[in-house]
N, C-alpha and C. Protein backbone atom coordinates (compact mmCIF):
# COMPACT_ATOMS: atom_id res chain seq x y z
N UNK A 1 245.69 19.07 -79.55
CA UNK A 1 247.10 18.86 -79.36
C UNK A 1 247.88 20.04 -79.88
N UNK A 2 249.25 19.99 -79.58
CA UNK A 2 250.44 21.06 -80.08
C UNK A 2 251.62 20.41 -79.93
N UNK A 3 251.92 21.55 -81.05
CA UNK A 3 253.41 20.79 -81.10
C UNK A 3 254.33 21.84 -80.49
N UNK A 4 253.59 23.12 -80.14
CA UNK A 4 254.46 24.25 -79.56
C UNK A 4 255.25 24.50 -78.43
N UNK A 5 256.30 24.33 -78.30
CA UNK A 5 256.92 23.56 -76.67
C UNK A 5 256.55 24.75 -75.87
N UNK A 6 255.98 25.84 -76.04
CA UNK A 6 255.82 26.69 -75.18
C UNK A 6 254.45 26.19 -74.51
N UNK A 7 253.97 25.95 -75.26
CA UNK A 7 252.34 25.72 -74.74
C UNK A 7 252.03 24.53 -74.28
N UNK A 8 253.66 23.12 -73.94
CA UNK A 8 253.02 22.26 -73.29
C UNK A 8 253.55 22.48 -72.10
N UNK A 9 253.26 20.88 -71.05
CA UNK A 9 254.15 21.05 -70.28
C UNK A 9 253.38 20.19 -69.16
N UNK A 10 254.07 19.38 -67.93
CA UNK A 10 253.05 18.42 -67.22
C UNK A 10 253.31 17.32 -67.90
N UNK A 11 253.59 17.08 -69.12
CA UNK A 11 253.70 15.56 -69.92
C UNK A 11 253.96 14.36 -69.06
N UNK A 12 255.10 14.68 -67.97
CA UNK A 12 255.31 13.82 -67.01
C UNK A 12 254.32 12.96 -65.90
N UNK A 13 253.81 14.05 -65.59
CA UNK A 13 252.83 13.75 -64.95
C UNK A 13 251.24 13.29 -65.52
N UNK A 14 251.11 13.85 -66.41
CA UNK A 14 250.02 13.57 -67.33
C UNK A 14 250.16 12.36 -68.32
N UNK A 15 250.83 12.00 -68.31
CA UNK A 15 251.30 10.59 -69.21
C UNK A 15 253.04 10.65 -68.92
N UNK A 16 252.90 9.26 -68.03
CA UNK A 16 253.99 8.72 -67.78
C UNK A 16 254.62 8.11 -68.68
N UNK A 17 253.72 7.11 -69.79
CA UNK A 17 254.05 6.33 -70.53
C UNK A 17 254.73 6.93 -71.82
N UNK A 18 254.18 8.14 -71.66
CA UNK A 18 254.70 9.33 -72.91
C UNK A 18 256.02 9.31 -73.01
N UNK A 19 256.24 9.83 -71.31
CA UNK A 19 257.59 10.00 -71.00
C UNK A 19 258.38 9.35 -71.41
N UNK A 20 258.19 8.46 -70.77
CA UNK A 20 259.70 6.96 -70.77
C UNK A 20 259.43 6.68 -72.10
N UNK A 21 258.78 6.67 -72.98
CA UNK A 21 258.76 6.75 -74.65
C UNK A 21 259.44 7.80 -75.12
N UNK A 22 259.28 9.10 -75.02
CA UNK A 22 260.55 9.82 -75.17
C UNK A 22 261.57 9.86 -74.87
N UNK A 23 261.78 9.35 -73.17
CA UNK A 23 262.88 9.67 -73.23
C UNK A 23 264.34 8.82 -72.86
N UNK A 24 264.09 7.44 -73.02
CA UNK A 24 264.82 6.76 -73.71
C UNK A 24 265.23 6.86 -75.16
N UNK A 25 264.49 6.94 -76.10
CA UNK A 25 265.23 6.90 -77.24
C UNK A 25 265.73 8.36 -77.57
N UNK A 26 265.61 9.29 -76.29
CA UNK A 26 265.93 10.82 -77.11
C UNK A 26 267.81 10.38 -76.27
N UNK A 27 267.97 9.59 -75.10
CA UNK A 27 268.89 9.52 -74.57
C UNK A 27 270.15 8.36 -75.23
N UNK A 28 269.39 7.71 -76.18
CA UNK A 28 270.14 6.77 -76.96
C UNK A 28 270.37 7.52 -78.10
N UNK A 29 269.62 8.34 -78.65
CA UNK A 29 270.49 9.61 -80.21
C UNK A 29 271.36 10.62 -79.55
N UNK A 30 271.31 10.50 -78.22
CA UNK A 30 272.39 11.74 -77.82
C UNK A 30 273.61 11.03 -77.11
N UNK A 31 273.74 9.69 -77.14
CA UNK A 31 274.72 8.65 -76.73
C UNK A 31 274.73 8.69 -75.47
N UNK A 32 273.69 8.42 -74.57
CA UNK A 32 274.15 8.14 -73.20
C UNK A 32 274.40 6.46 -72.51
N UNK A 33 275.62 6.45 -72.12
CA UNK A 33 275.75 4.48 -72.02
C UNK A 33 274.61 4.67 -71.15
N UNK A 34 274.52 3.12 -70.94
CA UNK A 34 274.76 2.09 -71.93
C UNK A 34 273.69 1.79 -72.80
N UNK A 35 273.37 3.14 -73.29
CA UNK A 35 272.22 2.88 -74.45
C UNK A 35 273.16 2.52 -75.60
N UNK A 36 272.35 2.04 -76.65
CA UNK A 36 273.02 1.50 -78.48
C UNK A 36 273.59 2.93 -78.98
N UNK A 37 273.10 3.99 -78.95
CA UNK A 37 273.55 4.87 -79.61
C UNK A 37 275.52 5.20 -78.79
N UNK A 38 275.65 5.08 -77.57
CA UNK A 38 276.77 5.25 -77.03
C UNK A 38 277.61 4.03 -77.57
N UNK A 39 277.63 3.23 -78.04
CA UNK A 39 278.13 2.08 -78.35
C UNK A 39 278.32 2.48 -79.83
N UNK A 40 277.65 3.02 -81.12
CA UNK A 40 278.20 3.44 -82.25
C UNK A 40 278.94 4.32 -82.04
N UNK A 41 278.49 5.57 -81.31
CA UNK A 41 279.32 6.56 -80.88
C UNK A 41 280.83 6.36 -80.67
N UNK A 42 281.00 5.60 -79.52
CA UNK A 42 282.00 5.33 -79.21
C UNK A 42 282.84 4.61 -80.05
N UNK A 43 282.58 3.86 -80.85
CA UNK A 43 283.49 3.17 -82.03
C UNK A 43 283.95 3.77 -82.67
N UNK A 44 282.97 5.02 -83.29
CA UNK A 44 283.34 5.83 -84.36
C UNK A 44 284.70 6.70 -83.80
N UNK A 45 284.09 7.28 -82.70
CA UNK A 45 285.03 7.99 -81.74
C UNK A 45 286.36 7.25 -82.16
N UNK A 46 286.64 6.30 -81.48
CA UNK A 46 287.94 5.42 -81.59
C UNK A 46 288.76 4.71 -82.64
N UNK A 47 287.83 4.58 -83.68
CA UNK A 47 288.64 4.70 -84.87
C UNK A 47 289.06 5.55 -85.70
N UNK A 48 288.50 7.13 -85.39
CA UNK A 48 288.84 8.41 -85.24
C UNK A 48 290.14 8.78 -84.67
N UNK A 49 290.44 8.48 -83.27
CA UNK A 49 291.35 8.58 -82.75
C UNK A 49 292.75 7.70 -83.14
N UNK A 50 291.99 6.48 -83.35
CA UNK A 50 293.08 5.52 -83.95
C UNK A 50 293.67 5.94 -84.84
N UNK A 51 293.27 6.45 -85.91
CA UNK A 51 293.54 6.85 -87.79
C UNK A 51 295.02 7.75 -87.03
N UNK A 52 294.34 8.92 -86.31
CA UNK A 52 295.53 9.79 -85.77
C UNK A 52 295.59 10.92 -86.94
N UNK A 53 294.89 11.10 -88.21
CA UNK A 53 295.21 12.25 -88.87
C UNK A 53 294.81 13.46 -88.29
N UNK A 54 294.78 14.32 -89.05
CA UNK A 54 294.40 15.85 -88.84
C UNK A 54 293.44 15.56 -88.77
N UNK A 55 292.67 14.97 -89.99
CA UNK A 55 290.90 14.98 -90.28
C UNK A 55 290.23 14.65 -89.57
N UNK A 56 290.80 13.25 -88.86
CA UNK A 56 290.26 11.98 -88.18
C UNK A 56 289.97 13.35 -86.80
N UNK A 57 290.93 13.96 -86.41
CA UNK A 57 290.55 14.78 -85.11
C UNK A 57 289.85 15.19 -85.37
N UNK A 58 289.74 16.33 -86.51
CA UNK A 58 288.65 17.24 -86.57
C UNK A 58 287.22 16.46 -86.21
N UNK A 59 286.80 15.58 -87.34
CA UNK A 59 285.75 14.19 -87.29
C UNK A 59 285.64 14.12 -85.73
N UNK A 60 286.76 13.96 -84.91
CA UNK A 60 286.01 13.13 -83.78
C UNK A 60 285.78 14.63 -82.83
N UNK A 61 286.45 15.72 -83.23
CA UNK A 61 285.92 16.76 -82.06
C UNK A 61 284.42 17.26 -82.71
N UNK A 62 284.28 17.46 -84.63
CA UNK A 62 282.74 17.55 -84.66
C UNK A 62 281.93 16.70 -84.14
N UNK A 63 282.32 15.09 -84.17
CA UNK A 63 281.46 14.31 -83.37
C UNK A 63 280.82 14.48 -82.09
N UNK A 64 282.11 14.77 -81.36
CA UNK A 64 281.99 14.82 -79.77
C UNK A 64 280.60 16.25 -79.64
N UNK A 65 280.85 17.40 -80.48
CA UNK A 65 280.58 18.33 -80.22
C UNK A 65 279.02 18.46 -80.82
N UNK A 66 278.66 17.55 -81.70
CA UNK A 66 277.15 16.93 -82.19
C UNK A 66 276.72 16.34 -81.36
N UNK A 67 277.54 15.61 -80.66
CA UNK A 67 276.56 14.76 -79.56
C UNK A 67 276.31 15.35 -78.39
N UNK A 68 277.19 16.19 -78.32
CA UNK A 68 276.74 17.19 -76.55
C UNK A 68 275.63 18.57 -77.55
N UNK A 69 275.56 19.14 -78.51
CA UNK A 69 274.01 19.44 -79.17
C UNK A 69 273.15 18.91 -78.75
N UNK A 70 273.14 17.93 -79.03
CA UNK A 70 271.86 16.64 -79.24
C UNK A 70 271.07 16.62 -77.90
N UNK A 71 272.25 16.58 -77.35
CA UNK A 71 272.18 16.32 -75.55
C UNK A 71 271.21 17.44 -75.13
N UNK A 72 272.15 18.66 -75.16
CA UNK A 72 271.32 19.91 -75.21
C UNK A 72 270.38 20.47 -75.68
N UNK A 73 269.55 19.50 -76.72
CA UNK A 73 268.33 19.95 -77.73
C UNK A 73 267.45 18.93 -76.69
N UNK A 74 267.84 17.52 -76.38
CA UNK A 74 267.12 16.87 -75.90
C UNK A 74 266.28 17.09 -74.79
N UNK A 75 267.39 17.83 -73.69
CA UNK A 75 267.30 17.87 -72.30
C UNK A 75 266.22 19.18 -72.36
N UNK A 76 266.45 20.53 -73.50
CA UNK A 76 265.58 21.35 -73.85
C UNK A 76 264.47 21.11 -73.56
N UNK A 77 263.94 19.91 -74.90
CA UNK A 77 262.83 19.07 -75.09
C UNK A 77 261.86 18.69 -73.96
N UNK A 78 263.05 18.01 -73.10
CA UNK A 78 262.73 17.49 -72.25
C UNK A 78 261.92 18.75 -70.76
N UNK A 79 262.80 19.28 -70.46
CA UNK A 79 262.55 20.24 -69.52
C UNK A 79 261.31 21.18 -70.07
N UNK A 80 261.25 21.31 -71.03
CA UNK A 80 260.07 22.53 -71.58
C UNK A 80 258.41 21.17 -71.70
N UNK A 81 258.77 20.27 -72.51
CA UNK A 81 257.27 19.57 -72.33
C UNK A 81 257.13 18.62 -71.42
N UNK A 82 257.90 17.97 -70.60
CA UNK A 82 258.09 16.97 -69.26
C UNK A 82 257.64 17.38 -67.90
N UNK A 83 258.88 18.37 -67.77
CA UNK A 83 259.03 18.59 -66.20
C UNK A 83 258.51 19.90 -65.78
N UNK A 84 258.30 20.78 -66.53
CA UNK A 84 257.53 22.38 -65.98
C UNK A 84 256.13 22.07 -66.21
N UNK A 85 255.29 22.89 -65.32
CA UNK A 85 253.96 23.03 -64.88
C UNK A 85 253.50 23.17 -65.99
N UNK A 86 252.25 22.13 -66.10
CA UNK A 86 251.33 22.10 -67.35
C UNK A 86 250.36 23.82 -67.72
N UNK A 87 250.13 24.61 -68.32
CA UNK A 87 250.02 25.52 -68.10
C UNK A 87 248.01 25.23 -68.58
N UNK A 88 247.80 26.39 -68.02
CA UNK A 88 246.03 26.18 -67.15
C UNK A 88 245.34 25.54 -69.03
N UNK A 89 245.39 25.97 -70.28
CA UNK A 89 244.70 25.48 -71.30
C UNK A 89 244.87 24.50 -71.29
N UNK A 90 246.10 23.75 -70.90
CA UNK A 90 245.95 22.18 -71.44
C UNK A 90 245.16 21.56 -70.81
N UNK A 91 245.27 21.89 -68.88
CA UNK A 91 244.46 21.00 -68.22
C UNK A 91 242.72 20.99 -68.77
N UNK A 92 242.45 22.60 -68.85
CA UNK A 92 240.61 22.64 -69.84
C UNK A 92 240.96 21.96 -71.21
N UNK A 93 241.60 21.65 -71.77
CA UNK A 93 241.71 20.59 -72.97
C UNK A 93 241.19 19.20 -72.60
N UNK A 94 241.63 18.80 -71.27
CA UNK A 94 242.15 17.35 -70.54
C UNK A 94 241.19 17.30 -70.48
N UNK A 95 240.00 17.93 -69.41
CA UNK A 95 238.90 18.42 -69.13
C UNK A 95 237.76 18.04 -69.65
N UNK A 96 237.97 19.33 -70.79
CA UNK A 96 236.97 18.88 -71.67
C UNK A 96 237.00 17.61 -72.88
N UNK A 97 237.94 16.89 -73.24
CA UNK A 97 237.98 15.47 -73.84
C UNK A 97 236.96 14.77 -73.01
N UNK A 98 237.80 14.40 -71.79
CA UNK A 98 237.73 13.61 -70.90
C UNK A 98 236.09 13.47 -70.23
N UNK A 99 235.20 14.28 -70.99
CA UNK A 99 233.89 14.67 -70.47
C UNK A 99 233.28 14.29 -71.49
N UNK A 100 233.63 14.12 -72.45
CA UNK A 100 232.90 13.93 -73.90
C UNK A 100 232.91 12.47 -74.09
């Protein structure tokens, strides 16, 4: 195994079950409705907005601006070990397990 996102890749196809295990809960820490995480999100958001101070903005534009990160670390994640071509070592990894 690795943890090196360069060196995976195929995950999708090679384990489906992987997938949809990642990537639901990577889409509920980056608040996408109607997952749980968009639902704290959004509260916080709005009682942010509600308060109406200076701070309360600042708070809700770092918020806003943590959660589109998140988004962007995720989708990273996602695109580098998911959806690009498994590259030729992993499949002789697969290979050779799978023979033993």
């Amino acid at each position: 195994g690795s943890t090196d996102l360069q060196r995976l890749g195929g995950l999708a196809t090679l384990s489906p079950l992987l997938s949809i295990l990642f990537f639901i809960p990577a889409m509920n820490l980056a608040g996408i409705p109607p997952l749980s995480g968009f639902l704290g999100k959004l509260g916080l958001l709005r009682a942010g907005v509600a308060d109406g101070s200076v701070l309360a903005y600042v708070l809700v534009a770092g918020g806003t601006l943590t959660s589109l990160l998140t988004l962007y670390a995720m989708a990273k994640v996602w695109n580098l070990a998911f959806w690009r071509a498994a590259p030729p070592e992993l499949y002789d990894c697969l290979l050779y397990t799978s023979a033993a």
